[in-house]
N, C-alpha and C. Protein backbone atom coordinates (compact mmCIF):
# COMPACT_ATOMS: atom_id res chain seq x y z
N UNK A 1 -0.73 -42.14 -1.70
CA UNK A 1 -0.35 -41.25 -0.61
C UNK A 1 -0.92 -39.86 -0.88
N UNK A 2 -1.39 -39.14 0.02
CA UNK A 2 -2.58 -38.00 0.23
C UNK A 2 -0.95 -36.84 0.17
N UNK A 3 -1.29 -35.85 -1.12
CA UNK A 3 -0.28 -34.94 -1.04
C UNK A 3 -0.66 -33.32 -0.36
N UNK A 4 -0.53 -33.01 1.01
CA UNK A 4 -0.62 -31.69 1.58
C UNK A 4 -0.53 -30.41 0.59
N UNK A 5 -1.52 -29.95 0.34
CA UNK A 5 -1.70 -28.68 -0.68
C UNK A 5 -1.40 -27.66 -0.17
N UNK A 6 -0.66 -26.48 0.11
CA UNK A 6 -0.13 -25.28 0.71
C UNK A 6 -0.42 -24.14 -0.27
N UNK A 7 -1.52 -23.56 0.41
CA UNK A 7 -1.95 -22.55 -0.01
C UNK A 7 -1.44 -21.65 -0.12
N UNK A 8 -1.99 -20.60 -1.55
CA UNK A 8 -0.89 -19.65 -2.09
C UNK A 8 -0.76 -17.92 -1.18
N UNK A 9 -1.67 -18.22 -0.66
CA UNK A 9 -2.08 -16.97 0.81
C UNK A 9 -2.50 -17.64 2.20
N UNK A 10 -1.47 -17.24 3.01
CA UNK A 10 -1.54 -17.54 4.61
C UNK A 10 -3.05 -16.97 4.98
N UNK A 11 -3.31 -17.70 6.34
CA UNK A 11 -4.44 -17.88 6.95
C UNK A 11 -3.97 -16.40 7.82
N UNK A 12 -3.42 -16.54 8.34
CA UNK A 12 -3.12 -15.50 9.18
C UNK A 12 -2.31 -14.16 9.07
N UNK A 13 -3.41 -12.89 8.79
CA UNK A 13 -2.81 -11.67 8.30
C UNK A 13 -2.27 -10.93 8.68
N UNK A 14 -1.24 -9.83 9.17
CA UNK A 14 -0.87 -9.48 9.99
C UNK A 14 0.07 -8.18 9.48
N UNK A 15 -0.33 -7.31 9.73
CA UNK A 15 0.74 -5.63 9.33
C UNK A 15 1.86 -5.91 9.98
N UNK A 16 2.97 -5.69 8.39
CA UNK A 16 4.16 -5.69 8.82
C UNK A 16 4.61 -3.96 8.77
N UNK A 17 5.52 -3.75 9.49
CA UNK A 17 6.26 -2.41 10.09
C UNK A 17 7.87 -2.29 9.37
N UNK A 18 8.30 -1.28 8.69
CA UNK A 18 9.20 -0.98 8.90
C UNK A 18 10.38 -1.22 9.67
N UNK A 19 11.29 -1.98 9.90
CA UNK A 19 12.05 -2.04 8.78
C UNK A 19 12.14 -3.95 8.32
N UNK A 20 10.96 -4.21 8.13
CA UNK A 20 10.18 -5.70 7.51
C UNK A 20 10.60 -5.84 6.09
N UNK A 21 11.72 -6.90 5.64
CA UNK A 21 12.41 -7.20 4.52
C UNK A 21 11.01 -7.15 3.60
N UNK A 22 10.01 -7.81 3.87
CA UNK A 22 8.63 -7.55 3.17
C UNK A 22 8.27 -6.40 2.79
N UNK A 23 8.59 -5.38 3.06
CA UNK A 23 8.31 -4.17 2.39
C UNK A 23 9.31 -3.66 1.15
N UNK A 24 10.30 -4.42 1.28
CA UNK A 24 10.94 -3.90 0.07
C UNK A 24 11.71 -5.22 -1.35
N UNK A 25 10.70 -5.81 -0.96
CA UNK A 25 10.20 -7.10 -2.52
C UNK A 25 9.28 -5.92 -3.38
N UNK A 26 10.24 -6.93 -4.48
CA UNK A 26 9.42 -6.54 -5.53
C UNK A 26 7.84 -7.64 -5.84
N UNK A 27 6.85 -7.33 -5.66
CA UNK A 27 5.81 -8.21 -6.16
C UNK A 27 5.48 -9.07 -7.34
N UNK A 28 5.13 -10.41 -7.02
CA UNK A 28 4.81 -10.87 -8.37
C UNK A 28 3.91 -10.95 -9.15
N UNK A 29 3.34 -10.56 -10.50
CA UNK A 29 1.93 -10.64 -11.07
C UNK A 29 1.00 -11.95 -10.29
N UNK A 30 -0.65 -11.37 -10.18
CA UNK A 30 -1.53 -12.51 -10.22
C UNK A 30 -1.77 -13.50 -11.48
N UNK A 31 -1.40 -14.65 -11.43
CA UNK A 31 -2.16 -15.01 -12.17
C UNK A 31 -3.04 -15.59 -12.25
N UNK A 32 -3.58 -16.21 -11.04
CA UNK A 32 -4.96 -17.14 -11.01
C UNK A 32 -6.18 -16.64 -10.54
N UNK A 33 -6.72 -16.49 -10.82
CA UNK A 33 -7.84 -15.76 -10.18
C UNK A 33 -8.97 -16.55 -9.61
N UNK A 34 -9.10 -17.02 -8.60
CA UNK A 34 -10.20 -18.27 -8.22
C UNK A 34 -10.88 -17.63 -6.65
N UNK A 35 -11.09 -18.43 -5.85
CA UNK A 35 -12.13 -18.43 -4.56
C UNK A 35 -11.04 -17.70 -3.61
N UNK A 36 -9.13 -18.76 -3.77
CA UNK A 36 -8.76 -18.36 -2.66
C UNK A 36 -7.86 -16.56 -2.43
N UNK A 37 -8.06 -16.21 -4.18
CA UNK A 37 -7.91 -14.89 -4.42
C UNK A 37 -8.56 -14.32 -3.64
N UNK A 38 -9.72 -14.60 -3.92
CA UNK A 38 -11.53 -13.79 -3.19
C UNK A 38 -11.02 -13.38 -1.83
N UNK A 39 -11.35 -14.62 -1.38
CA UNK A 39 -11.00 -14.59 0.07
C UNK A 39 -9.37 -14.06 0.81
N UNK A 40 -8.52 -13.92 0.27
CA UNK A 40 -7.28 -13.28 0.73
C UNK A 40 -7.71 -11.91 0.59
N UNK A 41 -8.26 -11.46 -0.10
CA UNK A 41 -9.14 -9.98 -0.59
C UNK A 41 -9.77 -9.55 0.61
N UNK A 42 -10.70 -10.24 0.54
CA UNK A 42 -12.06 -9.99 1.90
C UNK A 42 -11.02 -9.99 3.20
N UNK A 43 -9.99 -10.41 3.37
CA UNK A 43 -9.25 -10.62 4.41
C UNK A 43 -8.28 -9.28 4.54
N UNK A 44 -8.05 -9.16 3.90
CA UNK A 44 -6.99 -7.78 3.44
C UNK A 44 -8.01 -6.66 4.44
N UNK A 45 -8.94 -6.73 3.81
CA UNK A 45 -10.23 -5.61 3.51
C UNK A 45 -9.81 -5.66 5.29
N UNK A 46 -10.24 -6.91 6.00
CA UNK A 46 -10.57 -6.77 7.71
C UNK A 46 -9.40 -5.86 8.00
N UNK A 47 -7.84 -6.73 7.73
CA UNK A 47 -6.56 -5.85 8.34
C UNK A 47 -7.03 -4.57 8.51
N UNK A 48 -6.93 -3.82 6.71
CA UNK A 48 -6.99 -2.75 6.60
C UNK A 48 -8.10 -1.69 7.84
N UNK A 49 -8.87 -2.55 7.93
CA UNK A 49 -10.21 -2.44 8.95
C UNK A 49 -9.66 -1.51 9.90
N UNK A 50 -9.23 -2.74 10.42
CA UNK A 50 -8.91 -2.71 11.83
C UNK A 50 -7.90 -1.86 12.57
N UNK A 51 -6.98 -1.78 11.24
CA UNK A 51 -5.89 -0.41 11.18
C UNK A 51 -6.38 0.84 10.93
N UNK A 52 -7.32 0.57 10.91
CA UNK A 52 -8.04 2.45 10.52
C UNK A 52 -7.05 2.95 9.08
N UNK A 53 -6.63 2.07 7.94
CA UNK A 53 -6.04 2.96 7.18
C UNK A 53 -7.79 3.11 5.61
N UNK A 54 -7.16 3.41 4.62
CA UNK A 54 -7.63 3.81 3.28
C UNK A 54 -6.84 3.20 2.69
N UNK A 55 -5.96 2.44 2.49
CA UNK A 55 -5.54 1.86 1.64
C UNK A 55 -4.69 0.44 2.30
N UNK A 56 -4.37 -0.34 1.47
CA UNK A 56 -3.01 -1.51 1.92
C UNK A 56 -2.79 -2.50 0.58
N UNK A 57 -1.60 -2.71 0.98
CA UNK A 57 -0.91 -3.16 -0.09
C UNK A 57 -0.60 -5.07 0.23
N UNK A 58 -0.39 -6.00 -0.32
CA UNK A 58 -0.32 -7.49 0.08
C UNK A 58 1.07 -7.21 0.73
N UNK A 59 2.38 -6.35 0.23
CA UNK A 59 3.58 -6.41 0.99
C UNK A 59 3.82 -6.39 2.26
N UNK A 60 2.40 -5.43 2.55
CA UNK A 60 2.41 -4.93 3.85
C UNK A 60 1.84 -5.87 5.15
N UNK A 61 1.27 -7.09 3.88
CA UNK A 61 1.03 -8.19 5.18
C UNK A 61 1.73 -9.76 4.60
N UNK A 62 3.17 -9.03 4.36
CA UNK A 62 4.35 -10.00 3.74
C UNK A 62 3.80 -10.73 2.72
N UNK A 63 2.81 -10.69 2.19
CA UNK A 63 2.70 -11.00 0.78
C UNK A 63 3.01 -10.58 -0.67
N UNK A 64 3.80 -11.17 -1.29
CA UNK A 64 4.57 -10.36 -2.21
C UNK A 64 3.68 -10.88 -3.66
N UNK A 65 2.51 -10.25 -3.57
CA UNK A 65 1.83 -10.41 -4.81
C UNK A 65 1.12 -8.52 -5.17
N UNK A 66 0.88 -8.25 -6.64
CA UNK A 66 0.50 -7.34 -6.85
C UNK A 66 -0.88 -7.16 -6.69
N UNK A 67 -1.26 -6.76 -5.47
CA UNK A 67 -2.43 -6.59 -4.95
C UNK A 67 -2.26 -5.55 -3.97
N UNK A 68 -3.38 -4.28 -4.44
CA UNK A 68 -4.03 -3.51 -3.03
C UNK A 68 -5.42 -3.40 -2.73
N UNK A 69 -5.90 -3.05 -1.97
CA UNK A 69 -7.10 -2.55 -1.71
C UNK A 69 -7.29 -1.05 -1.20
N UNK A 70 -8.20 -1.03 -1.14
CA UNK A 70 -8.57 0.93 -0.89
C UNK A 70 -9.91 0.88 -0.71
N UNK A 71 -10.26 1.86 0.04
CA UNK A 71 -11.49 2.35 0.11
C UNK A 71 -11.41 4.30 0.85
N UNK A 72 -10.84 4.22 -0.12
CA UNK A 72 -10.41 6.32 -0.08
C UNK A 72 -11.32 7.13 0.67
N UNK A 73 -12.97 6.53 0.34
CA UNK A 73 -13.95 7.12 1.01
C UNK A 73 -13.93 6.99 2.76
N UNK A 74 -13.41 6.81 3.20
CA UNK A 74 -12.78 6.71 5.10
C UNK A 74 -12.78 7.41 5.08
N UNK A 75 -12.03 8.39 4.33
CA UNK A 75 -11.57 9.72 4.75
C UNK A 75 -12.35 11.06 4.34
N UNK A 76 -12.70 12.14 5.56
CA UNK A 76 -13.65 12.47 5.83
C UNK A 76 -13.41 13.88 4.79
N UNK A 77 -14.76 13.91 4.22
CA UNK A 77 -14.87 15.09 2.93
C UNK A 77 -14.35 16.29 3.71
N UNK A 78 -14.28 17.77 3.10
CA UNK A 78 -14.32 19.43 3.57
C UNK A 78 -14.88 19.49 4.39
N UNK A 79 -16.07 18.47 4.20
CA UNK A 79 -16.99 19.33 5.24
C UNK A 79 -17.16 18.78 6.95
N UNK A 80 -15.97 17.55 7.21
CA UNK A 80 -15.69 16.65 8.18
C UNK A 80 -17.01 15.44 7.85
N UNK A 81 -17.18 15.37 7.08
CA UNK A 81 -18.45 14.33 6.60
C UNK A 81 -18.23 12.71 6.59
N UNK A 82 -18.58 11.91 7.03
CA UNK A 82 -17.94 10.72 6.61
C UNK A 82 -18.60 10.25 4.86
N UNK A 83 -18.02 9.70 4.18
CA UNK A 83 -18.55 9.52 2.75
C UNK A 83 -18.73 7.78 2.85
N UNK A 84 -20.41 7.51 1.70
CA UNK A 84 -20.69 6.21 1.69
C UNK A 84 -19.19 5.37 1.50
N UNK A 85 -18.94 4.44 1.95
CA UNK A 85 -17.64 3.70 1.50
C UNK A 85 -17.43 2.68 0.01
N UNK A 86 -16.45 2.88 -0.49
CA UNK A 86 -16.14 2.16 -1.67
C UNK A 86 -15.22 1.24 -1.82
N UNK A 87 -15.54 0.17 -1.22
CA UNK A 87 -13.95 -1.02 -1.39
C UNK A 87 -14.05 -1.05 -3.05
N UNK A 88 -12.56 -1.35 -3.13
CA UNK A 88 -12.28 -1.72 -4.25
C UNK A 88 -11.08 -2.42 -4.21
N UNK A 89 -10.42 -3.62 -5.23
CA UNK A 89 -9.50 -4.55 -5.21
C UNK A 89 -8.74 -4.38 -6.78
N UNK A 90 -7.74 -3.84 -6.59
CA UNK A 90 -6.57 -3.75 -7.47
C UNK A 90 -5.72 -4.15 -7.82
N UNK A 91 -5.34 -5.55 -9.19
CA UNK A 91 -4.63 -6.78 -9.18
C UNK A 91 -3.69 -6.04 -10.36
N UNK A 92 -2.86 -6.16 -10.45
CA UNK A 92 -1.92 -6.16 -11.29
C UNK A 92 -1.55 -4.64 -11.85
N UNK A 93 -1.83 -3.71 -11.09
CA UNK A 93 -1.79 -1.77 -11.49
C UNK A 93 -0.79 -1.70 -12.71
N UNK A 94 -1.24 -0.69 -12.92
CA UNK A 94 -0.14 -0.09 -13.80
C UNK A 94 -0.45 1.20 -14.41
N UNK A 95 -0.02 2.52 -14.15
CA UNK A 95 0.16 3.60 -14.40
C UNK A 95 -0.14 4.19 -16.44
N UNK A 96 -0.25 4.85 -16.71
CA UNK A 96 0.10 4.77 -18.22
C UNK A 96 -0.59 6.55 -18.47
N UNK A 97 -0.09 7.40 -19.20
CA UNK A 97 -0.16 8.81 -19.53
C UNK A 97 -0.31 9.95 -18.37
N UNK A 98 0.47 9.68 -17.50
CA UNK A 98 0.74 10.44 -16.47
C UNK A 98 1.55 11.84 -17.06
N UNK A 99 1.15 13.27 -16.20
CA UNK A 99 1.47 14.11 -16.77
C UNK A 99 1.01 14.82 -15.25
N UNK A 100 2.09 16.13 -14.95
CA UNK A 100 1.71 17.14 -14.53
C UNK A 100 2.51 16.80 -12.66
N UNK A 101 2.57 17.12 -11.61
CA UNK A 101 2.53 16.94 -10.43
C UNK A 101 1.98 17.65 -9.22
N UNK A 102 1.90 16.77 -8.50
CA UNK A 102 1.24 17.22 -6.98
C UNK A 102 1.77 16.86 -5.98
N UNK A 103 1.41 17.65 -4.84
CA UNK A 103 2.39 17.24 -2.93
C UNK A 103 0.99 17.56 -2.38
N UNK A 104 1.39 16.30 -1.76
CA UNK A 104 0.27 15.86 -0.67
C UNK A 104 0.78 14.89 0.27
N UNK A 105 0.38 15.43 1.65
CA UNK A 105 1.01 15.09 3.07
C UNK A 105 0.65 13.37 3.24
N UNK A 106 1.44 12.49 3.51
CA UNK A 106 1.60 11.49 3.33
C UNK A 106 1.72 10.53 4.41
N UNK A 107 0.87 9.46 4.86
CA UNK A 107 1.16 8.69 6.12
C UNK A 107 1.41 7.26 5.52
N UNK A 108 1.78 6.07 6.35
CA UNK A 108 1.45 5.17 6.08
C UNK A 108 1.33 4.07 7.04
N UNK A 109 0.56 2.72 7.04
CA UNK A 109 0.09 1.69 7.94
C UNK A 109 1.62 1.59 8.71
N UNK A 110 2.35 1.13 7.67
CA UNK A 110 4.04 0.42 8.16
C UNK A 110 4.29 1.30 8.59
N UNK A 111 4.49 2.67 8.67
CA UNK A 111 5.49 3.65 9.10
C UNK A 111 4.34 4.32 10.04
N UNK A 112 4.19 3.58 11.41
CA UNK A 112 3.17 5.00 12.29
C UNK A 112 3.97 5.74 12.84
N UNK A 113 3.05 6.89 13.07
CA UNK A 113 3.08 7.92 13.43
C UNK A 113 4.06 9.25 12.65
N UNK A 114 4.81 8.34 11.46
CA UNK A 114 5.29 9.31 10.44
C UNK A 114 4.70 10.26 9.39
N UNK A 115 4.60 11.28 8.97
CA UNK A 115 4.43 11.85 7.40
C UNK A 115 5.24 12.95 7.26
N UNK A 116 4.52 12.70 5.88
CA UNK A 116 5.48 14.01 4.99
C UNK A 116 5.08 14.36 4.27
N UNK A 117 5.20 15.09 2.97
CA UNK A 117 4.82 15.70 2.02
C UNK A 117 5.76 14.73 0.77
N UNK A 118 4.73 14.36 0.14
CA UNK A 118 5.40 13.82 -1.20
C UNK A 118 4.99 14.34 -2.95
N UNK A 119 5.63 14.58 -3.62
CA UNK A 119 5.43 14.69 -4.61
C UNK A 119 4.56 13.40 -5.58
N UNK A 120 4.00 13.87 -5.60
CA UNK A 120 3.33 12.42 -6.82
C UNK A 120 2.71 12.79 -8.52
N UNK A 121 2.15 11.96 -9.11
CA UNK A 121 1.23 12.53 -10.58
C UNK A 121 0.56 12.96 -10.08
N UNK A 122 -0.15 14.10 -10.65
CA UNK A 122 -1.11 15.03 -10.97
C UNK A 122 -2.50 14.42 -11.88
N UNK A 123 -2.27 14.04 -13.14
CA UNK A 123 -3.18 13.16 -13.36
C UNK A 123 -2.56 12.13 -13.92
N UNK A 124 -3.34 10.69 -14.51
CA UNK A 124 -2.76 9.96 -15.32
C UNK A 124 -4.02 8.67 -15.49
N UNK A 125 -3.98 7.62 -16.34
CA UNK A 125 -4.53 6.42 -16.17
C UNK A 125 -4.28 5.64 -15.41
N UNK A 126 -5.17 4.96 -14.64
CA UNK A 126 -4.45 3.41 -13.97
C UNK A 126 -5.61 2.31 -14.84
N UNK A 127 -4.82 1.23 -15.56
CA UNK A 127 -5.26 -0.08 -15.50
C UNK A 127 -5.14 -1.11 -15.13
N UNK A 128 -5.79 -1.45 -14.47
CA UNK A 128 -6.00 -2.74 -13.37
C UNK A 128 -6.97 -4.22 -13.49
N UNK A 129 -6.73 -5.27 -12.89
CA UNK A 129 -8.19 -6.00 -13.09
C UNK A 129 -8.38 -6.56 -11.15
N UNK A 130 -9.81 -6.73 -11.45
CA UNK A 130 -10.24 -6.69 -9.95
C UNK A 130 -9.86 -8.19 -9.48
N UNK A 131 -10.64 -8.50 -8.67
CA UNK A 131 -11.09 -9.83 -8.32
C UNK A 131 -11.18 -11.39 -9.33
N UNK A 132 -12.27 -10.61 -9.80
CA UNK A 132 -12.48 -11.52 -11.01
C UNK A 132 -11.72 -11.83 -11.92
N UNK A 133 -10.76 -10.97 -12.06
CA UNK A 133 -9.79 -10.82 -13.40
C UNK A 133 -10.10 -9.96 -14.52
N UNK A 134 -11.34 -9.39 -14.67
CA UNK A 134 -11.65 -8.43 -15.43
C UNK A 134 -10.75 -7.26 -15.48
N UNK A 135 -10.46 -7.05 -16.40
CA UNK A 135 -9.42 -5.38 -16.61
C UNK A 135 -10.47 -4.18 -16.88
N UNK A 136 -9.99 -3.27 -15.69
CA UNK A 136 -10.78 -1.88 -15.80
C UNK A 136 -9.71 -0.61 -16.29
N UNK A 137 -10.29 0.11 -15.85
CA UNK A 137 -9.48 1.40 -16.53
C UNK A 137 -10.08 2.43 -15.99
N UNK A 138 -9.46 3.65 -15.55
CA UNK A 138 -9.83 4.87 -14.65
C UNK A 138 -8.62 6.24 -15.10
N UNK A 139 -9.23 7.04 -15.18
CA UNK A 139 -8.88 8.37 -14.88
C UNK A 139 -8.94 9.34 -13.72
N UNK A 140 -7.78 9.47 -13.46
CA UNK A 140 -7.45 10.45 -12.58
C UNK A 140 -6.94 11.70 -12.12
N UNK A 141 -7.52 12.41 -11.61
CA UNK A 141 -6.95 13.98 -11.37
C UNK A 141 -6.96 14.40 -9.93
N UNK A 142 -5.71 14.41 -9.27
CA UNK A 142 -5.48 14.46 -7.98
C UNK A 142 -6.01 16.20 -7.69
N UNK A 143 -5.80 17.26 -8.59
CA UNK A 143 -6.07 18.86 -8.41
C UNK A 143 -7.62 18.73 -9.00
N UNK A 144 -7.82 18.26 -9.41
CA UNK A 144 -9.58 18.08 -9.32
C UNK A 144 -10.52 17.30 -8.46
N UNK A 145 -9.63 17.33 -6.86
CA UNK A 145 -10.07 16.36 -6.32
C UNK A 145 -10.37 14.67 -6.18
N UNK A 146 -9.37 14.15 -6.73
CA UNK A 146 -9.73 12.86 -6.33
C UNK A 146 -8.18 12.39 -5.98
N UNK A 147 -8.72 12.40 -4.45
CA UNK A 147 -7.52 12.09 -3.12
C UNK A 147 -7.30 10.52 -4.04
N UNK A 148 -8.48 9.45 -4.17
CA UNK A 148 -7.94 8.37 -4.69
C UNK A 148 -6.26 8.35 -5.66
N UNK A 149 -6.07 9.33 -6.34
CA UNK A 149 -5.32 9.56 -6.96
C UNK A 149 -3.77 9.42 -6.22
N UNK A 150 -3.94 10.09 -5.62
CA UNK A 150 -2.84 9.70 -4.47
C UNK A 150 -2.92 8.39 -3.53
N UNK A 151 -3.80 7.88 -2.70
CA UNK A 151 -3.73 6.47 -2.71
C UNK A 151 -3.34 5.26 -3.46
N UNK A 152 -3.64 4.82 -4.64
CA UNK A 152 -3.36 4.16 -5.63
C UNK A 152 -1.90 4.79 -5.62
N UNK A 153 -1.59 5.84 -6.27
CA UNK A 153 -0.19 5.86 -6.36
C UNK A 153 0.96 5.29 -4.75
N UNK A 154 0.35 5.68 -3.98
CA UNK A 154 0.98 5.06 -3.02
C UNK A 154 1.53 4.01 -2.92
N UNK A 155 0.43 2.99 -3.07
CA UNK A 155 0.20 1.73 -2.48
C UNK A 155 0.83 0.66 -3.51
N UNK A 156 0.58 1.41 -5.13
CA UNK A 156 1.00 0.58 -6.17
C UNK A 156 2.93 1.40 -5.93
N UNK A 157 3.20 1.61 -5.53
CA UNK A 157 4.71 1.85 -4.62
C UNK A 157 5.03 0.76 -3.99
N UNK A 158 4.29 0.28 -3.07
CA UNK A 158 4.89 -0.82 -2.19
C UNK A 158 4.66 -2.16 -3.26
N UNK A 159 4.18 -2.31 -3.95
CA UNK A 159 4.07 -3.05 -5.25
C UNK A 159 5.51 -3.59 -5.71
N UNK A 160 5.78 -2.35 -5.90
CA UNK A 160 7.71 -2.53 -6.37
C UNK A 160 8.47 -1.83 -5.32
N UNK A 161 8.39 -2.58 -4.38
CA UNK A 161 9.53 -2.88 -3.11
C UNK A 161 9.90 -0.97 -2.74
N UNK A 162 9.00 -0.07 -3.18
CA UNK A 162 9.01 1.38 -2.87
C UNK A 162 8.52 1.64 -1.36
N UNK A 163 8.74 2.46 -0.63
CA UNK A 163 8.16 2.88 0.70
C UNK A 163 7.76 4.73 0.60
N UNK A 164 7.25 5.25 1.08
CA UNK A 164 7.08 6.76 0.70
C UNK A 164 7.72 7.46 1.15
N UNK A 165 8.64 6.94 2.33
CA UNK A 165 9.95 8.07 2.55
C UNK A 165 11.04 7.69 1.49
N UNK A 166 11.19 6.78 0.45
CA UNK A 166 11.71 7.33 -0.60
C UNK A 166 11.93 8.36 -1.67
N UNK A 167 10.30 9.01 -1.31
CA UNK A 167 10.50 10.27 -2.15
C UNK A 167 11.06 10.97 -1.23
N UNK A 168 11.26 11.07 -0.18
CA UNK A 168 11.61 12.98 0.79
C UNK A 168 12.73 12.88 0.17
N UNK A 169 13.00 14.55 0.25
CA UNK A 169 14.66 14.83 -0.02
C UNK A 169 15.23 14.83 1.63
N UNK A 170 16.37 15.25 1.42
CA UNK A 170 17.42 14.83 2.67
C UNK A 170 16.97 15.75 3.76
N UNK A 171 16.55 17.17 3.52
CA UNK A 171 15.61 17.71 4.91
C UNK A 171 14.30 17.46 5.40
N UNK A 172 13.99 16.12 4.23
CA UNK A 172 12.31 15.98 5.38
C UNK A 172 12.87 14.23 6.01
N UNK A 173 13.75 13.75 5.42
CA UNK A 173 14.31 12.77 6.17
C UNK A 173 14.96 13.14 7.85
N UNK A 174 15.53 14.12 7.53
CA UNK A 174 16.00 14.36 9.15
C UNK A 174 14.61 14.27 10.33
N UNK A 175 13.62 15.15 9.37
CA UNK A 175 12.70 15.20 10.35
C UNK A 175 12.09 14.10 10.91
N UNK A 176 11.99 13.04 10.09
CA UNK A 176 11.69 12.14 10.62
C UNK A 176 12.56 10.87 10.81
N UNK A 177 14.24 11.04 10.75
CA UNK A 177 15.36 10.24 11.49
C UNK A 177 14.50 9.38 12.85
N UNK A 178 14.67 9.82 13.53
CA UNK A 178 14.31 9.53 14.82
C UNK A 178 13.03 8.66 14.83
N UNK A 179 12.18 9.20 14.44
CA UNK A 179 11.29 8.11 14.68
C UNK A 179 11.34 6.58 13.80
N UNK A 180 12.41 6.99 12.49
CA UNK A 180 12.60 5.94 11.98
C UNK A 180 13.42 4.63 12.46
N UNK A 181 14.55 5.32 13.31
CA UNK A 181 15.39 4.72 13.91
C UNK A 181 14.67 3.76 15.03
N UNK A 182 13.67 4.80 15.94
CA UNK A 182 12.81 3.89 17.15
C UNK A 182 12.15 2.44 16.27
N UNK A 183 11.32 2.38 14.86
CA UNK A 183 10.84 1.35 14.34
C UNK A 183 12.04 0.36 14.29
N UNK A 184 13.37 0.97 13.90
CA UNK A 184 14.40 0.22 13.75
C UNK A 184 14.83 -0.62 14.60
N UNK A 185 14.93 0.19 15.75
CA UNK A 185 15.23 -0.47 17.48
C UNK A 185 14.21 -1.37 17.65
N UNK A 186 13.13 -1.29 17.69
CA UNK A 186 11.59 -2.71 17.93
C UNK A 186 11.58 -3.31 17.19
N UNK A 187 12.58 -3.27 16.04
CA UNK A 187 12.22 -4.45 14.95
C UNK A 187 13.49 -5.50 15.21
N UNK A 188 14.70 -4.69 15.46
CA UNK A 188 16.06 -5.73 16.35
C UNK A 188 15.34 -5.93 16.95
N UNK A 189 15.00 -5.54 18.35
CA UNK A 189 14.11 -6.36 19.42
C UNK A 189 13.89 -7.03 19.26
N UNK A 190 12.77 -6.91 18.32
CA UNK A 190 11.60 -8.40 18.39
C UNK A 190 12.13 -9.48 17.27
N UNK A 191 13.11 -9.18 16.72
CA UNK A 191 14.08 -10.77 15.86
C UNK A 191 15.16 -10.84 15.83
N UNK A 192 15.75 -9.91 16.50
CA UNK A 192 17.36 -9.87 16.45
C UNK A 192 17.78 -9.75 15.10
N UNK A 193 17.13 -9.29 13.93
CA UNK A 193 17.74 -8.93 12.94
C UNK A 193 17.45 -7.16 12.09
N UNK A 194 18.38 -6.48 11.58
CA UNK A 194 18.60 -5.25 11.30
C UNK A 194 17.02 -4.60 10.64
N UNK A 195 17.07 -5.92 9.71
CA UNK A 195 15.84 -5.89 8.43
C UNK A 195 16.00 -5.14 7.65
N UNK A 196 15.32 -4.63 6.74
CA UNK A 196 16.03 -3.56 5.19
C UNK A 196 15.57 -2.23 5.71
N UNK A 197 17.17 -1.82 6.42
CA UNK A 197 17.01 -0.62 7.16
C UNK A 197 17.18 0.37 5.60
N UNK A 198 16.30 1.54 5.53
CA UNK A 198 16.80 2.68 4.74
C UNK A 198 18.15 2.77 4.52
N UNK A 199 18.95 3.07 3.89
CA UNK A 199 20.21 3.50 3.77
C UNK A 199 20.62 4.86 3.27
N UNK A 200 19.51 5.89 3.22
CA UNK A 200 20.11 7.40 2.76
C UNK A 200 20.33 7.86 3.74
């Protein structure tokens, strides 16, 4: 008897929104690294596309594996310039000699039309392995210019079930109450269930 194999990434990708129980899992390490990795990758890459963002996270298209992608270069230099683009694929992050901090105004795919100002590292290491499984290693300095710095930190957030209005304090939450509440209202709508509403 022929046993149906169920693949470890859905065919069909799709940005989840606020307030989507998927955004606040914790992710599980990769461990296999083969073709259908590849291709959930290259697939990510389109979403992200098509959303006009710089970054995305697998949570964000209810996949609860430690994976983002980025390509920081979208976003247009000082000089309104567009910059050559740089995909890149980030399996398993992890932070290590972080020191110092920075605030920088903050959007995200799940949460439109929201931002804020968040505090994040200033500099630190990230080690990661790509695609392949190879482990890299990078340095970063968000006050020496590299916005990447703040992306990655973002995104490896939704990693561990984090969202970025977790950092505001209680007066940049008001400001954006309301529009949080409207995601809240379209998300009852469309399932009749609450979903992992904020609770501060």
């Amino acid at each position: 008897m022929s046993r149906t194999v169920h693949p470890t990434f859905p065919r069909d990708l799709h940005l989840v929104q606020y307030p989507h129980p998927a955004l606040r899992q914790v992710a599980a390490p990769v461990t296999v690294f083969d073709d259908e990795l590849i291709d959930f990758c290259q697939r990510l890459f389109q979403v992200m596309e098509d959303e006009r963002g710089v970054g995305l996270a697998a949570p964000q298209v209810a996949v609860a594996k430690r994976i983002f992608i980025t390509d920081h270069t979208k976003r247009k230099d000082e000089n309104g310039d567009e910059q050559p683009p740089s995909p890149r694929v980030w399996i398993n992050p992890r932070l290590e000699n972080t020191s110092g901090t920075t605030v920088f105004e903050e959007g995200c795919l799940s949460f439109p039309s929201i931002y804020a100002k968040v505090t994040r590292h200033d500099r630190f290491d990230i080690v990661w392995q790509d695609e392949f499984g190879a482990t890299r290693r990078q340095s970063l300095d968000v006050s020496a210019g590299d916005f990447l710095g703040i992306v990655v930190q973002h995104e490896l957030d939704h990693l561990d079930g984090k969202v970025f209005v977790d950092h505001l304090t209680a007066p940049q939450l008001l400001l954006v109450r309301k529009k949080m509440r409207d995601l809240e209202d379209d998300y009852r709508k469309a399932t009749g269930s609450a979903g992992a509403v904020m609770r501060r």
